[in-house]
Every structure is written in C-alpha cells, then in structure tokens.
Protein backbone atom coordinates (compact mmCIF):
# COMPACT_ATOMS: atom_id res chain seq x y z
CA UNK A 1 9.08 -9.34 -28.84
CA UNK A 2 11.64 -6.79 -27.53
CA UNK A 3 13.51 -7.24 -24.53
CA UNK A 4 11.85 -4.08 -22.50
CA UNK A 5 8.58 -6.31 -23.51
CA UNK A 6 9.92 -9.54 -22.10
CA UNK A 7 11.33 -7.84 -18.52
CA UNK A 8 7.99 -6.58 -18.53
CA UNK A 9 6.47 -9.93 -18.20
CA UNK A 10 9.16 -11.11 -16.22
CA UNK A 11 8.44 -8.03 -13.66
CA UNK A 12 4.94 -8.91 -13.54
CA UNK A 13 5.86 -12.84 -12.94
CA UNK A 14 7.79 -11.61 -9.78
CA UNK A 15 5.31 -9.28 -8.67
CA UNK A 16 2.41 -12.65 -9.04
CA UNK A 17 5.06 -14.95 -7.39
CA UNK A 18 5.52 -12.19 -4.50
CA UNK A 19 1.73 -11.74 -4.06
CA UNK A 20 1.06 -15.57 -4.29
CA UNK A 21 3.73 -16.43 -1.89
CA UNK A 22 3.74 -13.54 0.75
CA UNK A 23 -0.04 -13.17 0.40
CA UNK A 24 -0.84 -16.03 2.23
CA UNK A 25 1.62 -15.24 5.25
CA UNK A 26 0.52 -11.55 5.05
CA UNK A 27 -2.70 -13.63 6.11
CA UNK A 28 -1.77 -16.05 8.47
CA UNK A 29 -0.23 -12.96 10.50
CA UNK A 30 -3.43 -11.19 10.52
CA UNK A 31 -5.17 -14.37 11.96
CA UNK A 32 -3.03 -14.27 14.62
CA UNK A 33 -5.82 -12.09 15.93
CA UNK A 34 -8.85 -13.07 13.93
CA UNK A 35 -8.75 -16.81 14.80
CA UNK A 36 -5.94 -17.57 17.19
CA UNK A 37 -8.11 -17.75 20.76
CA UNK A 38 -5.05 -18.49 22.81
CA UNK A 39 -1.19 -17.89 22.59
CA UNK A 40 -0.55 -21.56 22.06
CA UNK A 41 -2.96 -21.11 18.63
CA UNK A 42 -0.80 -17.71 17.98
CA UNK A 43 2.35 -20.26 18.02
CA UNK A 44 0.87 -22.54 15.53
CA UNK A 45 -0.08 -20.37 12.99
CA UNK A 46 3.21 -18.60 12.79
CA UNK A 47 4.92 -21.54 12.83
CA UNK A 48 2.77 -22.74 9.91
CA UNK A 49 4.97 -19.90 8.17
CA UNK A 50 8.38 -19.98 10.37
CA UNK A 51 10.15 -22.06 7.43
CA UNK A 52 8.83 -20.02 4.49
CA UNK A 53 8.17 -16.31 5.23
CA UNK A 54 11.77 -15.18 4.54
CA UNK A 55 11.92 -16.58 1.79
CA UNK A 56 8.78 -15.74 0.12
CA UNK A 57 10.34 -11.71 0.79
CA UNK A 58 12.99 -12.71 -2.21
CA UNK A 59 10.38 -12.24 -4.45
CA UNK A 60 9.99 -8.80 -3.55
CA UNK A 61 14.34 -7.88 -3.84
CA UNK A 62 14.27 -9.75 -6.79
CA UNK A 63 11.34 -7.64 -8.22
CA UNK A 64 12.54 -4.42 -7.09
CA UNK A 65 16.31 -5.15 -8.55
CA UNK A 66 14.60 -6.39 -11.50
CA UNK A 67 13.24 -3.01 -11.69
CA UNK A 68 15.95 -0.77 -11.27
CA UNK A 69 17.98 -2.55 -13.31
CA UNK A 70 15.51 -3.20 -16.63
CA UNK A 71 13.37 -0.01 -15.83
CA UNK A 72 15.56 2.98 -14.15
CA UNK A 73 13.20 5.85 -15.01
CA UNK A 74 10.01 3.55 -13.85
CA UNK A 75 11.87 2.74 -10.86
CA UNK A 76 12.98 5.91 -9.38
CA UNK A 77 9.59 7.70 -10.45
CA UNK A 78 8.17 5.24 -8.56
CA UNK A 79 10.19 5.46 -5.30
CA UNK A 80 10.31 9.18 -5.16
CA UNK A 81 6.57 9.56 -5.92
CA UNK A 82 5.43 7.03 -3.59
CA UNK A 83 8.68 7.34 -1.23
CA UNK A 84 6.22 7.10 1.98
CA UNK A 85 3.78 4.47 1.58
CA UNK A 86 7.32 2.42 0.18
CA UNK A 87 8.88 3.36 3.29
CA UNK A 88 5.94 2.32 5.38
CA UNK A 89 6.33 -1.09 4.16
CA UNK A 90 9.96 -1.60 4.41
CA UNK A 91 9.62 -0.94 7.93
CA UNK A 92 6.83 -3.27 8.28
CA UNK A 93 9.02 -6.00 6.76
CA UNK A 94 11.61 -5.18 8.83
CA UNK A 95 10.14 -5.30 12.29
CA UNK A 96 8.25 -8.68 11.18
CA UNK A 97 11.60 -10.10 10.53
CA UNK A 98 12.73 -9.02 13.92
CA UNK A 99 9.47 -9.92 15.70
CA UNK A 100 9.78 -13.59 13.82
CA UNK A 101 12.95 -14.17 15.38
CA UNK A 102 12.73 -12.36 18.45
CA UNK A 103 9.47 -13.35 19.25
CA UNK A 104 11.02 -16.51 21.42
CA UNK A 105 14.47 -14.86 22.59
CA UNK A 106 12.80 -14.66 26.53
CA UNK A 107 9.93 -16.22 27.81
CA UNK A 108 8.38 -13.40 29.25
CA UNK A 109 4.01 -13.47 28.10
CA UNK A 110 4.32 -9.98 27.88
CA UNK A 111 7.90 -9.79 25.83
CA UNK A 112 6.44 -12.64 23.22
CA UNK A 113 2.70 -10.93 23.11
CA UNK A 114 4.20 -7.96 22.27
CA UNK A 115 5.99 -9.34 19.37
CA UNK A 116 2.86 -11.25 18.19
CA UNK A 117 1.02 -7.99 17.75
CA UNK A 118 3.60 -6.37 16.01
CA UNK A 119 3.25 -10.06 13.77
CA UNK A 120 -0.35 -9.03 13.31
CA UNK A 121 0.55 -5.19 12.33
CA UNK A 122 3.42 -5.26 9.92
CA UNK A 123 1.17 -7.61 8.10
CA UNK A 124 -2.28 -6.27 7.84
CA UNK A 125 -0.56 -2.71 6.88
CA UNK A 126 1.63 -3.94 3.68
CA UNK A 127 -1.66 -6.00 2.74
CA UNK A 128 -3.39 -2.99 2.48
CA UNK A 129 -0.59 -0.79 0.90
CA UNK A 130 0.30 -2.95 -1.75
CA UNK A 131 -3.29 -2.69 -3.10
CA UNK A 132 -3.33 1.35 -3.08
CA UNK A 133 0.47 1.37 -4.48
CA UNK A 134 -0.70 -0.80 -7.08
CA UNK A 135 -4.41 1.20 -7.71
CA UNK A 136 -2.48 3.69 -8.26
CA UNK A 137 0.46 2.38 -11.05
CA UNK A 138 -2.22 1.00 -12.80
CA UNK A 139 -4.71 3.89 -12.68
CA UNK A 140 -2.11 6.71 -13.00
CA UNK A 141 -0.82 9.26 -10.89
CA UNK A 142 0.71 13.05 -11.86
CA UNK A 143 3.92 13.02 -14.04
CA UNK A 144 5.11 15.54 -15.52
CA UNK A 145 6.94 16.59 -18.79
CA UNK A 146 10.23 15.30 -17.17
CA UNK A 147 8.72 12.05 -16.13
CA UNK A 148 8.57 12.63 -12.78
CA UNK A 149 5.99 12.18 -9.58
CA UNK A 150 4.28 15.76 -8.89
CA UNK A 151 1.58 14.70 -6.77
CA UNK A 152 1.74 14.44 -3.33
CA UNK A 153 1.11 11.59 -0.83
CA UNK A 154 -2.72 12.30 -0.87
CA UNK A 155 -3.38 12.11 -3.87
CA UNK A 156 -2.23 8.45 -3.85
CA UNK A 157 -5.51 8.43 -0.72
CA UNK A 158 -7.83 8.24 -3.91
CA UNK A 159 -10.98 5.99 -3.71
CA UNK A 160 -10.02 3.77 -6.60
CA UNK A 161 -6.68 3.12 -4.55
CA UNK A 162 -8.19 2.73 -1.65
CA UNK A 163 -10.43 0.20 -2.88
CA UNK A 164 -7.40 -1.51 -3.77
CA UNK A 165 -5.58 -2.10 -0.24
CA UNK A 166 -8.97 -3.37 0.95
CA UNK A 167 -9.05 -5.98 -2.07
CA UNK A 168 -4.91 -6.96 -1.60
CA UNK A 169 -6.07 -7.02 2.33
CA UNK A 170 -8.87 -9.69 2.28
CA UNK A 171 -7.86 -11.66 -0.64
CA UNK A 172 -4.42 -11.87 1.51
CA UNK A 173 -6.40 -12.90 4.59
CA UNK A 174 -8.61 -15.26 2.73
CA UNK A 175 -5.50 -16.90 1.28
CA UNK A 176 -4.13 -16.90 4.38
CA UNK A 177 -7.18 -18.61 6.06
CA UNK A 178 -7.66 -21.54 3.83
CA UNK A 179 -3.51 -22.01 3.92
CA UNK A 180 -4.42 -22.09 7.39
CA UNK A 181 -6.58 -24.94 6.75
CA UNK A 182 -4.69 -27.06 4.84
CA UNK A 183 -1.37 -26.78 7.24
CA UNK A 184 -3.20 -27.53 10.67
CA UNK A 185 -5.35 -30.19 12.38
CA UNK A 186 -7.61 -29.86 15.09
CA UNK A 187 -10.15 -27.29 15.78
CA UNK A 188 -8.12 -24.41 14.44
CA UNK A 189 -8.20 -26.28 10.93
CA UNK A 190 -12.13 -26.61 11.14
CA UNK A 191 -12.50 -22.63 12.64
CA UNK A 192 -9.81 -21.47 9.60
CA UNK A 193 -12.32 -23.06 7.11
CA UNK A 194 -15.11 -21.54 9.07
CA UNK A 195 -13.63 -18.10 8.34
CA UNK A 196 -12.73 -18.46 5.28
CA UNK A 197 -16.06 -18.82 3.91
CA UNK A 198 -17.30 -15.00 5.51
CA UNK A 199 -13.54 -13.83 4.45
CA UNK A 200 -13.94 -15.02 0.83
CA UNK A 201 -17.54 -13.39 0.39
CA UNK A 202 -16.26 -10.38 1.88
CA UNK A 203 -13.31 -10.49 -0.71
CA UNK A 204 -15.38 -11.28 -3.78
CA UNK A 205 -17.32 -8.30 -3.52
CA UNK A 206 -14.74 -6.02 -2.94
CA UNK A 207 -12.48 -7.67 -5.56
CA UNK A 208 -15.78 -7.79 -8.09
CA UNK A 209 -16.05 -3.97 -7.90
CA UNK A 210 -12.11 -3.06 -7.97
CA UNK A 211 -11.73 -5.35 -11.21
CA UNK A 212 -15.03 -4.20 -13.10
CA UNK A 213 -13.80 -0.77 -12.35
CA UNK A 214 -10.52 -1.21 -13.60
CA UNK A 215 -11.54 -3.32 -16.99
CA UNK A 216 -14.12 -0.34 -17.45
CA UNK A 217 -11.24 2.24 -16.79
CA UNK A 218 -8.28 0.93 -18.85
CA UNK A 219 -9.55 -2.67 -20.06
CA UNK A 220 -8.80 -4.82 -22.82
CA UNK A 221 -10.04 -8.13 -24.50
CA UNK A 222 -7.21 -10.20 -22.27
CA UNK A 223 -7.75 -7.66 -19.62
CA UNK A 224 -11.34 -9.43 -19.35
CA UNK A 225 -10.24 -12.82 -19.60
CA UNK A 226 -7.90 -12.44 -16.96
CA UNK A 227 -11.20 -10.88 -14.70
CA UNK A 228 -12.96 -13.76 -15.53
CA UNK A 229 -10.21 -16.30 -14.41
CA UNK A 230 -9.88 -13.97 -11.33
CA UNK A 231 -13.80 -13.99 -10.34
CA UNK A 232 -14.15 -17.78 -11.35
CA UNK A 233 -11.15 -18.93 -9.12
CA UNK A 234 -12.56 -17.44 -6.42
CA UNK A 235 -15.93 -18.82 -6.75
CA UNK A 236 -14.08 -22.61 -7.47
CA UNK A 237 -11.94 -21.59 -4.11
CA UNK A 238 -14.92 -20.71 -1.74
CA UNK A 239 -16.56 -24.24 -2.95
CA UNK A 240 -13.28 -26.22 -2.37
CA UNK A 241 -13.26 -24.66 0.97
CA UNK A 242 -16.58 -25.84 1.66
CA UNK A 243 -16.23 -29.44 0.33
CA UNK A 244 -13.43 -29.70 2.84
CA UNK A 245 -10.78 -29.67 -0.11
CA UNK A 246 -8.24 -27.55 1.42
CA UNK A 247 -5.49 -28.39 -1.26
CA UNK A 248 -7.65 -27.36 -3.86
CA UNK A 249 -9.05 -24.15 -2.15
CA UNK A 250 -5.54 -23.10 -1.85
CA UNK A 251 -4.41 -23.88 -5.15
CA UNK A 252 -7.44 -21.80 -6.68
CA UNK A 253 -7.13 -18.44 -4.27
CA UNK A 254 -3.62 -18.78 -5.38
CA UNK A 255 -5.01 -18.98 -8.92
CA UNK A 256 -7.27 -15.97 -7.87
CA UNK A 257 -4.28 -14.01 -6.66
CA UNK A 258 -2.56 -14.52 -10.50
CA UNK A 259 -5.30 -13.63 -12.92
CA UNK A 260 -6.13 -10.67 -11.03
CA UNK A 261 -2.49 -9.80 -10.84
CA UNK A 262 -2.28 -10.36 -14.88
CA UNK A 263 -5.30 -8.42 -15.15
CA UNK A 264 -3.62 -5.29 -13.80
CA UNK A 265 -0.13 -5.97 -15.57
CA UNK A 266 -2.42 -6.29 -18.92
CA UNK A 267 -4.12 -3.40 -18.33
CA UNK A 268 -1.11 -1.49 -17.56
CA UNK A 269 0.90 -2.59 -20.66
CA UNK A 270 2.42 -0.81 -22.82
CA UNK A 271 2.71 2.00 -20.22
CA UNK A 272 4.40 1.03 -16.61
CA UNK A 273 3.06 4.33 -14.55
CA UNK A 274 0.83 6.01 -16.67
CA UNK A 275 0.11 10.28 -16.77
CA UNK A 276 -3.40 11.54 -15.69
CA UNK A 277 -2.08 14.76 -16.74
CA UNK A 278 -0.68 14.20 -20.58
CA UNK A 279 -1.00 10.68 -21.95
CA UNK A 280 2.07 11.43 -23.59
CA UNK A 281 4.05 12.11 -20.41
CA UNK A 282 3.53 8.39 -18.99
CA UNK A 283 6.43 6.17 -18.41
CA UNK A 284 6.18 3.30 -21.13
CA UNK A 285 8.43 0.00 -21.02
CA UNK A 286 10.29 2.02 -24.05
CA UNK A 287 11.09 5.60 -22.62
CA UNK A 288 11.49 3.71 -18.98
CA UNK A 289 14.08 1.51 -20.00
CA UNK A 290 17.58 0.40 -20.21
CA UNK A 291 19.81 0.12 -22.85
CA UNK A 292 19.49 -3.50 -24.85
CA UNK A 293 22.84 -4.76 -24.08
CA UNK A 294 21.82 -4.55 -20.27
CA UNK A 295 18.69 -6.39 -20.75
CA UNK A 296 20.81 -8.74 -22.60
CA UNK A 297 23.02 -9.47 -19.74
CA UNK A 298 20.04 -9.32 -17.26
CA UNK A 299 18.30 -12.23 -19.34
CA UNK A 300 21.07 -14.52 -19.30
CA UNK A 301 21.65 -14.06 -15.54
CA UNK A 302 18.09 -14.58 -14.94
CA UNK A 303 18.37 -17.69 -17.26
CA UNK A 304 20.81 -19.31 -15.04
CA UNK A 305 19.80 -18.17 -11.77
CA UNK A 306 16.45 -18.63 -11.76
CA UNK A 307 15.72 -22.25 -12.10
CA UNK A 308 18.11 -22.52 -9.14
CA UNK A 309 16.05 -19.93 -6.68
CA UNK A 310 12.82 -22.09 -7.68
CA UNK A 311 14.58 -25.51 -6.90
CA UNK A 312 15.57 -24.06 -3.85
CA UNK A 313 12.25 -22.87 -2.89
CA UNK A 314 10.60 -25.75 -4.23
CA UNK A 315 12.64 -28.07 -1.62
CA UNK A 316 12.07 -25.74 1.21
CA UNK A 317 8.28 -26.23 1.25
CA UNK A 318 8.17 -29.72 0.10
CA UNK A 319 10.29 -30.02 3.28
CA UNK A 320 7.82 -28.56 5.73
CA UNK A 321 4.74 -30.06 3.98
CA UNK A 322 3.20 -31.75 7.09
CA UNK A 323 0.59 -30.27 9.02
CA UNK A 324 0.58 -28.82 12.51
CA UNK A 325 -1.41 -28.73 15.60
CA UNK A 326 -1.40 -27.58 19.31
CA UNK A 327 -0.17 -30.87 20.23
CA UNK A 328 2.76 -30.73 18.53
CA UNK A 329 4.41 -27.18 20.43
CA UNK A 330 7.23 -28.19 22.56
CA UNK A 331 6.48 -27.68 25.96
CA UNK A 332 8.53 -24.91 26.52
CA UNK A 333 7.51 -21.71 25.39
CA UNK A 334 10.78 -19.93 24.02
C-alpha cells in the first residue's frame, strides 16, 4: 500500500472519530430544545458534555491539517468550492465555544437563555451541513480540467446532498439522545430513551434511502458490507434502547455512525472529490497528493503523537464517567 493510500484511511479514521465523538454532542445540543422542559434540564444536558465537547473538536483540526498537509490539491478544491457552507460551520463552532463558556459568566435568565439557544443552533446547523458537504464529496461536484470547483453554492443544494444533512442531523440527534440516556438519572434519562426510539425510526429511514442510493450510485462489494453493518447497528441500537441497555445502545449508534462513515470513504476511494463533468478531471489520492517524503514525515509524527492524543482523551472521559441529574446542579445558577 502507498502512503497517499494509507493517509487516506487515516483521513477517513479522523473524519469517523470526529463524527462519533462530536455527533453525539451535536445531539445533546439540539435536545436542549427537544427534551429539556425547564432551564435546570437545559443545565444538565450540557453539562453531560461540558468536559468533552472541546475536545471532541480536535478531531476535526486534526482532520483538516491532515488534509492540507497529505492532500493539498483535495484540500484547497475543497475549501474554495465549498468556501460557504465551510464557513457556516466554523462560525457555528465558534459561537458554541463562546456560548459554552459564556453561558454562566452573569446570572441574568435572559443573558444564559440566550446562550442556550445559540447551544441549540450552532449545533443542529453543522449536523445538517456536514451531511450535504459530505453528499456532495462523495457524489461529485463540477471540476474542471485544472482541478478546480466551478460550480456554485447551489449546486451543492442538490437532493442527494440534501438528503444527506437530514441523515448526519438525526443520526446526530439519535446519538445524542441515547448518550443522553446513559449519562443522566431521573426522568430526563427515561424521556431521552423515550425519544430516542421515534428519533431512531425517523433516522433509519432516512439513513436506509441515503445509503441504498449511494451503494446504487458509486457502490462496491465492501461498499455493501459496510451498509449492512450501518443498517444492522442501528436496528441492534434501537433494541438496546428499548431493553433499557443504554451502554450498549450507545456503543452500537456509535457503531452505526462508523460503517456508514466507511461506507462513504469506500465508495469514494480511489478518487477524494470526484468530476461529474470528466471522470478524468476528479481529484484522486494520487494527482491530490503530496510528495512521499512528506507523507513520510507526516506518518512518523502521527506515529508518536497519536497514541498520546487517545490516552489523553481516553482519561478525560473515563474521568467524567458518572451520571448526572437535576439534583446534582449547584444551587446557584452561574
């Protein structure tokens, strides 16, 4: 296997870890409205993510550097073609971050509600962008000759793309809600598992369609497997969440979240942002990437610092394992 092959994987492992980690707080913040009743609720759920959220965002720099560095041409076709949706999100991120830690600055109801609905905003909208960025890498958008994005910002508005953001958006919720479960007590742990049930039946149809339509557009043999995995995961996850397994239901939407993500890495491969106007104008992990002696240098850094960032991460949440509740909010409210 060639290097530009092995960053590729390694790309797609960040993007899984990404979608598996910030998926489920992507969800919790969009329950801040779809099951939190009352502000003291709205407390516990973010605090449910408090430790972790920043964090789980590393995935994303790492992914993006990872990128740049292994893939130039991939990466700056991709960021000038799809410069506005991109830009979308990185303001989303950044006015969560600020709302996360601002949020409790003054104790104001209005100040902190405020900061709670931009919670709820800036993560419902990257849920749903991810998907149609990522509908759109995998089903192709407009390059040209000279490799680069001649579309504009509606063509990315395409059904199949579309169809997308609503699958990232509910499976995100759904992983969200039974996260939810297994991280509170109370009633909010029983109405989370409630939820989750309508979420993840809303999810598995939209995420049947999106994946039959993408293994019938661009599918292979492992491209099916990996649906398979996907669609059975989610099946195992809604009956975990029934049986009052909230471990396990996690577990398998997170093991929902990385089959489909394989699936559309698989499907993709070898190309990384294919042509719909010349086949032989899309970007492929060979005309995208760097030079072998930088991948060489990239792999060993990635060899050493890797096992650290996962140790790290590792500790963080094994840290903040315990459940939460109402009951255990301080009394104050900033």
């Amino acid at each position: 296997m060639e290097l530009h092959d092995v960053w590729f994987v390694l790309i797609a492992v960040l993007w899984t870890g990404y979608f598996f980690l910030e998926g489920f707080d992507f969800g919790v913040g969009v329950l801040t409205k779809l099951l939190a009743r009352n502000r003291p609720e709205k407390r516990v759920l973010i605090n449910t993510i408090g430790p972790v959220w920043d964090g789980n965002e590393v995935w994303l720099l790492t992914a993006g550097g990872a990128t740049f560095a292994a893939f130039p041409e991939w990466y700056a076709t991709l960021f000038s073609g799809f410069y506005l949706p991109l830009l979308v999100i990185l303001v989303c991120l950044i006015v969560r971050g600020v709302a996360f830690e601002y949020r409790v600055k003054r104790p104001e109801e209005n100040w902190q509600r405020n900061w709670e609905t931009a919670i709820f905003w800036t993560s419902l909208i990257p849920a749903f962008l991810w998907g149609v960025a990522f509908g759109n890498i995998v089903h192709g958008v407009k390059i040209d000759r000279d490799l680069e994005y001649v579309g504009s910002v509606w063509d990315l508005l395409n059904p199949y793309a579309l169809l997308g953001g609503l699958v990232t958006l509910t499976l995100f919720t759904f992983h969200g809600t039974v996260f939810t479960a297994l991280k509170t007590v109370g009633e909010i742990r029983e109405r989370a598992r409630a939820l989750a049930l309508r979420v993840g039946l809303a999810t598995a149809v939209l995420a049947l369609v999106f994946l039959v339509w993408t293994q019938a557009h661009s599918g292979n043999g492992k491209s099916l497997v990996a649906l398979v995995a996907a669609v059975a995961a989610l099946v195992a996850a809604l009956v975990a969440n029934q049986a009052g397994r909230e471990g396990w239901s996690f577990a398998l939407s997170g093991v929902t979240i990385v089959a489909a993500v394989a699936m559309l890495f698989l499907t993709l491969f070898p190309n990384v942002m294919p042509s719909t106007l010349n086949a032989d104008w899309s970007l492929t992990v060979t005309n995208a990437s760097s030079s072998p002696y930088t991948l060489k240098i990239m792999t060993w850094l990635a060899v050493i610092a890797t096992p650290v960032v996962l140790l790290y991460q590792g500790w963080t949440y094994w840290v903040f394992r315990k459940r939460i509740g109402t009951q255990h909010l301080a009394d104050a409210a900033h």
